[in-house]
PDB file of N, CA and C in Angstrom:
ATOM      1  N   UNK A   1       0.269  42.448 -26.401  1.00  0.00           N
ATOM      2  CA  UNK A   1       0.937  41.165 -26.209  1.00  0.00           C
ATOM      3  C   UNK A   1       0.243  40.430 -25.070  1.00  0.00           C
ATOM      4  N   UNK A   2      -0.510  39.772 -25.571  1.00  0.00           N
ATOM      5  CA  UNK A   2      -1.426  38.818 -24.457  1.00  0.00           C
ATOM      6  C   UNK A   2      -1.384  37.338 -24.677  1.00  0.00           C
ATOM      7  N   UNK A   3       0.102  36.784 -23.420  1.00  0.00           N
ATOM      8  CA  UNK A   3       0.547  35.193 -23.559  1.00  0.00           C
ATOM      9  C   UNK A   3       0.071  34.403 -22.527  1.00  0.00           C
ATOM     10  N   UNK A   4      -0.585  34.895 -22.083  1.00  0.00           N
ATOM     11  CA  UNK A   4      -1.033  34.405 -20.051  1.00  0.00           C
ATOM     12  C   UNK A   4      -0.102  34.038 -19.125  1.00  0.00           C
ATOM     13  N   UNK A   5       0.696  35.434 -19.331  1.00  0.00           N
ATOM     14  CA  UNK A   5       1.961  35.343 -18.504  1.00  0.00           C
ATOM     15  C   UNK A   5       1.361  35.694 -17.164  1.00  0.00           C
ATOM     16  N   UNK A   6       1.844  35.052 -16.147  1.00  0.00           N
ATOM     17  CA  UNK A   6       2.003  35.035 -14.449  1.00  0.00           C
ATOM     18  C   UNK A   6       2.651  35.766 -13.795  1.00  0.00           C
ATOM     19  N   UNK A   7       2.197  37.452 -12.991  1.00  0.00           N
ATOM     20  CA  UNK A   7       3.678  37.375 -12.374  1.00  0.00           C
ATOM     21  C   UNK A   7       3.462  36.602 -11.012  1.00  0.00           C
ATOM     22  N   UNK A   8       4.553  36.165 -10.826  1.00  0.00           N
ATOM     23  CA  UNK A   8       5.064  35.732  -9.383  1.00  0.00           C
ATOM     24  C   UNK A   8       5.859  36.638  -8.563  1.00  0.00           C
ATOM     25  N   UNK A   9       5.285  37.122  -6.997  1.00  0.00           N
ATOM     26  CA  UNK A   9       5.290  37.632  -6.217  1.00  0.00           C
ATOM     27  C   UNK A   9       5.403  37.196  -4.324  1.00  0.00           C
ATOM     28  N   UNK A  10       6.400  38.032  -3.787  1.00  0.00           N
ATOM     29  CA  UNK A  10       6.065  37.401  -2.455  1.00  0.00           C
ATOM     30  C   UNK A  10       6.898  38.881  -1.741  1.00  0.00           C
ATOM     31  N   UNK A  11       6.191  40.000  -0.873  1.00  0.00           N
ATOM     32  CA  UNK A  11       6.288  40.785  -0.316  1.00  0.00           C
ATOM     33  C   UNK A  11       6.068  41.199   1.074  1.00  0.00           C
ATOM     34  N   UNK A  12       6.981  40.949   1.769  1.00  0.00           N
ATOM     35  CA  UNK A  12       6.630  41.104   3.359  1.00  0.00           C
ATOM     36  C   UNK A  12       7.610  41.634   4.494  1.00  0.00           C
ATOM     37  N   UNK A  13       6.578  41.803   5.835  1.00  0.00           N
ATOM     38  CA  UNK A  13       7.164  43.004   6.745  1.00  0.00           C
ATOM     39  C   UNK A  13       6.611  41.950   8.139  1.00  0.00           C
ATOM     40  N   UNK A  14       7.962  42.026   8.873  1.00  0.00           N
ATOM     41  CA  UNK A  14       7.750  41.558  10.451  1.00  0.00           C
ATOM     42  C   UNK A  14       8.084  42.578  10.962  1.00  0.00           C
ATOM     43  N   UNK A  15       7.306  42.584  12.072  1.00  0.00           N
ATOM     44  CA  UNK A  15       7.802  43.605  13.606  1.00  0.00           C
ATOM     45  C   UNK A  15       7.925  42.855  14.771  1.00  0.00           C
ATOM     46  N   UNK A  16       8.775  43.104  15.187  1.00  0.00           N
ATOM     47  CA  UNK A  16       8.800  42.996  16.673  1.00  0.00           C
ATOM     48  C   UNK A  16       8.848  43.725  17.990  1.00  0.00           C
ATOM     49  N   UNK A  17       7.618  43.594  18.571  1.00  0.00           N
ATOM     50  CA  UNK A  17       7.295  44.099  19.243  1.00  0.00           C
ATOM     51  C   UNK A  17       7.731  44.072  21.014  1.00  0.00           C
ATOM     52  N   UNK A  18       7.771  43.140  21.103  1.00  0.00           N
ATOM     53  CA  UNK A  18       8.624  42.251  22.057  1.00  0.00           C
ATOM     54  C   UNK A  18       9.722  41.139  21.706  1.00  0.00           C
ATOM     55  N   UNK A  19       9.975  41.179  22.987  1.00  0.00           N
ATOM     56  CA  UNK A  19      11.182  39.748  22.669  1.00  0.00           C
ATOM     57  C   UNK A  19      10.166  38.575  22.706  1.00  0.00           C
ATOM     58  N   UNK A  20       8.793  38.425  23.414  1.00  0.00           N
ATOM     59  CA  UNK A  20       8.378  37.268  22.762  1.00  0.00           C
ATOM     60  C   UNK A  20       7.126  37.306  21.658  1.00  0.00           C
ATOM     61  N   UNK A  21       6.809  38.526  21.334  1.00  0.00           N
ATOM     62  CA  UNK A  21       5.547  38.349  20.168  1.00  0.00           C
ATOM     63  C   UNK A  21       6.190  39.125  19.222  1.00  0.00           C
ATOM     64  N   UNK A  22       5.454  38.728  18.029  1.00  0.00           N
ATOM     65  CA  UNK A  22       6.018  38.819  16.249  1.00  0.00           C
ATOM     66  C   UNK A  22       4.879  39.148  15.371  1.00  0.00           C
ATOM     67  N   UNK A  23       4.625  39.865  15.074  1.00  0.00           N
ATOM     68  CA  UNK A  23       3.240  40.400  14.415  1.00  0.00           C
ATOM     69  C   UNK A  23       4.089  40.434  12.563  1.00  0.00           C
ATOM     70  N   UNK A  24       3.378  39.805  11.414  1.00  0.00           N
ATOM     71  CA  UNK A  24       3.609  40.069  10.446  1.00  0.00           C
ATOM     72  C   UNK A  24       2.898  40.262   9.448  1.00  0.00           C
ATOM     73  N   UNK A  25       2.937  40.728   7.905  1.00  0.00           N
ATOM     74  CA  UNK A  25       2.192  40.655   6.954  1.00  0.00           C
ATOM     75  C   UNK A  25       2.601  40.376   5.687  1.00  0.00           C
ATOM     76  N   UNK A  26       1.980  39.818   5.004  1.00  0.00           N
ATOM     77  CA  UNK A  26       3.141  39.432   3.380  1.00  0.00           C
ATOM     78  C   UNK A  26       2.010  39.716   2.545  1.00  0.00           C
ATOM     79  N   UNK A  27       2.061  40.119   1.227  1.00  0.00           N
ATOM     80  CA  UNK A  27       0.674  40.411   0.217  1.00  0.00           C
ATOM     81  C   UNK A  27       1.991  39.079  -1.000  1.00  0.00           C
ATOM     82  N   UNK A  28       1.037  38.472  -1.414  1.00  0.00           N
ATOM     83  CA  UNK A  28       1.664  37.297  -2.454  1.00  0.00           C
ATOM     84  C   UNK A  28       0.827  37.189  -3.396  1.00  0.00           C
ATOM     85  N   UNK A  29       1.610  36.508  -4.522  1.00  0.00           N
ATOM     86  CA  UNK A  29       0.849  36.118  -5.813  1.00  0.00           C
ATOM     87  C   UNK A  29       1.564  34.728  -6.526  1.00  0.00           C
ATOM     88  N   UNK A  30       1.145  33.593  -5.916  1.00  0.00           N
ATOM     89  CA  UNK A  30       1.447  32.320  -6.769  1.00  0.00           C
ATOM     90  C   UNK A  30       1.375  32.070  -7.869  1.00  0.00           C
ATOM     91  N   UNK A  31       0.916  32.776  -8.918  1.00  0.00           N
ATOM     92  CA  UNK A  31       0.109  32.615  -9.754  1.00  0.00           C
ATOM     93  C   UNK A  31      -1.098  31.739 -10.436  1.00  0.00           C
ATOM     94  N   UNK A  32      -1.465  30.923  -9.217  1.00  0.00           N
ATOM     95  CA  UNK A  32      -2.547  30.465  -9.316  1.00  0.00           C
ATOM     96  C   UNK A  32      -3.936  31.040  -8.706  1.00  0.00           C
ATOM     97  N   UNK A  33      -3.740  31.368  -7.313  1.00  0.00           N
ATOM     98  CA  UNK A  33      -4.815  32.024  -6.817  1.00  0.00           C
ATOM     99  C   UNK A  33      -5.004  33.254  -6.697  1.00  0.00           C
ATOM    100  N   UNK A  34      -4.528  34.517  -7.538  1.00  0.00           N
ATOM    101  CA  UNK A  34      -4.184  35.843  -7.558  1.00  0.00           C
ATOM    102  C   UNK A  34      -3.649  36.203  -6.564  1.00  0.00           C
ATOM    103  N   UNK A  35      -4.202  37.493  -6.448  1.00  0.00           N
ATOM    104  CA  UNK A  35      -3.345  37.984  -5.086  1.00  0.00           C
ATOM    105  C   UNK A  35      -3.928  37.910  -3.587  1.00  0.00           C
ATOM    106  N   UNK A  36      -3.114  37.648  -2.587  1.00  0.00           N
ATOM    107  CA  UNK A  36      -3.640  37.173  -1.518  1.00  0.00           C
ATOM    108  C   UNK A  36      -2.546  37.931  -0.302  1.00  0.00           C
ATOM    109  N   UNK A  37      -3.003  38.301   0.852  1.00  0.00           N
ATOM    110  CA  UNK A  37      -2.805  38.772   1.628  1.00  0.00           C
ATOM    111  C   UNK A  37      -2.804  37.683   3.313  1.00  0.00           C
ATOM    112  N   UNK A  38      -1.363  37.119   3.947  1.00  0.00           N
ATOM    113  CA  UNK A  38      -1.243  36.734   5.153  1.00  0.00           C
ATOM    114  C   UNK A  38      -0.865  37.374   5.808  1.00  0.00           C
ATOM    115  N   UNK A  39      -1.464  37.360   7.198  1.00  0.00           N
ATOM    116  CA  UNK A  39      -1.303  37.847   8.439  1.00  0.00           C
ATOM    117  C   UNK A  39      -0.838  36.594   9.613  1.00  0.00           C
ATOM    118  N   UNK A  40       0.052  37.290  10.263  1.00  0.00           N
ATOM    119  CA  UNK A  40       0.520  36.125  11.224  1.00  0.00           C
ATOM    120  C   UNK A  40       1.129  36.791  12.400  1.00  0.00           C
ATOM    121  N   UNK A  41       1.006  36.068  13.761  1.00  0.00           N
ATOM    122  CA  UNK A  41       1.495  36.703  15.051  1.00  0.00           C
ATOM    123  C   UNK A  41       1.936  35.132  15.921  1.00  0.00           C
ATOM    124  N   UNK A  42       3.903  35.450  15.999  1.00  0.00           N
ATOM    125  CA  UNK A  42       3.916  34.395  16.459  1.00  0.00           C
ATOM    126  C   UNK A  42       4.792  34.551  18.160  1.00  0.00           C
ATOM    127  N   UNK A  43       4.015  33.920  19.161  1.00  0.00           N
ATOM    128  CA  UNK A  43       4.495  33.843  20.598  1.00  0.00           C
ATOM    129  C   UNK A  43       5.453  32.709  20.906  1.00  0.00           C
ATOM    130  N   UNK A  44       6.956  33.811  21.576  1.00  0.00           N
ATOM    131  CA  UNK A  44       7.604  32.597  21.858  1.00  0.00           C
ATOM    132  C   UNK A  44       7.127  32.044  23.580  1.00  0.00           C
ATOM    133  N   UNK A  45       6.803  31.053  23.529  1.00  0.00           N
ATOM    134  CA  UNK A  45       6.777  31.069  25.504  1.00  0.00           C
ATOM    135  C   UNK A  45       7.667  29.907  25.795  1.00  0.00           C
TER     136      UNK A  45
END
């Protein structure tokens, strides 16, 4: 069965490490640009 079905995806993990930094990661799939992997670290000051 081949319809050019999409899956759509969005999977992710924060830590906190401190009360002011935030380290995270998400692996996603829009279904336009396959699968893709963000990284992000956010400081509160």
């Amino acid at each position: 069965d081949n319809d050019n079905a999409n899956t759509i995806y969005n999977v992710g993990a924060r830590f906190h490490s401190t009360q002011q930094l935030s380290l995270g990661a998400d692996f996603k799939n829009n279904g336009v640009y396959g699968q893709q992997i963000v990284m992000s670290a956010r400081f509160a000051f």
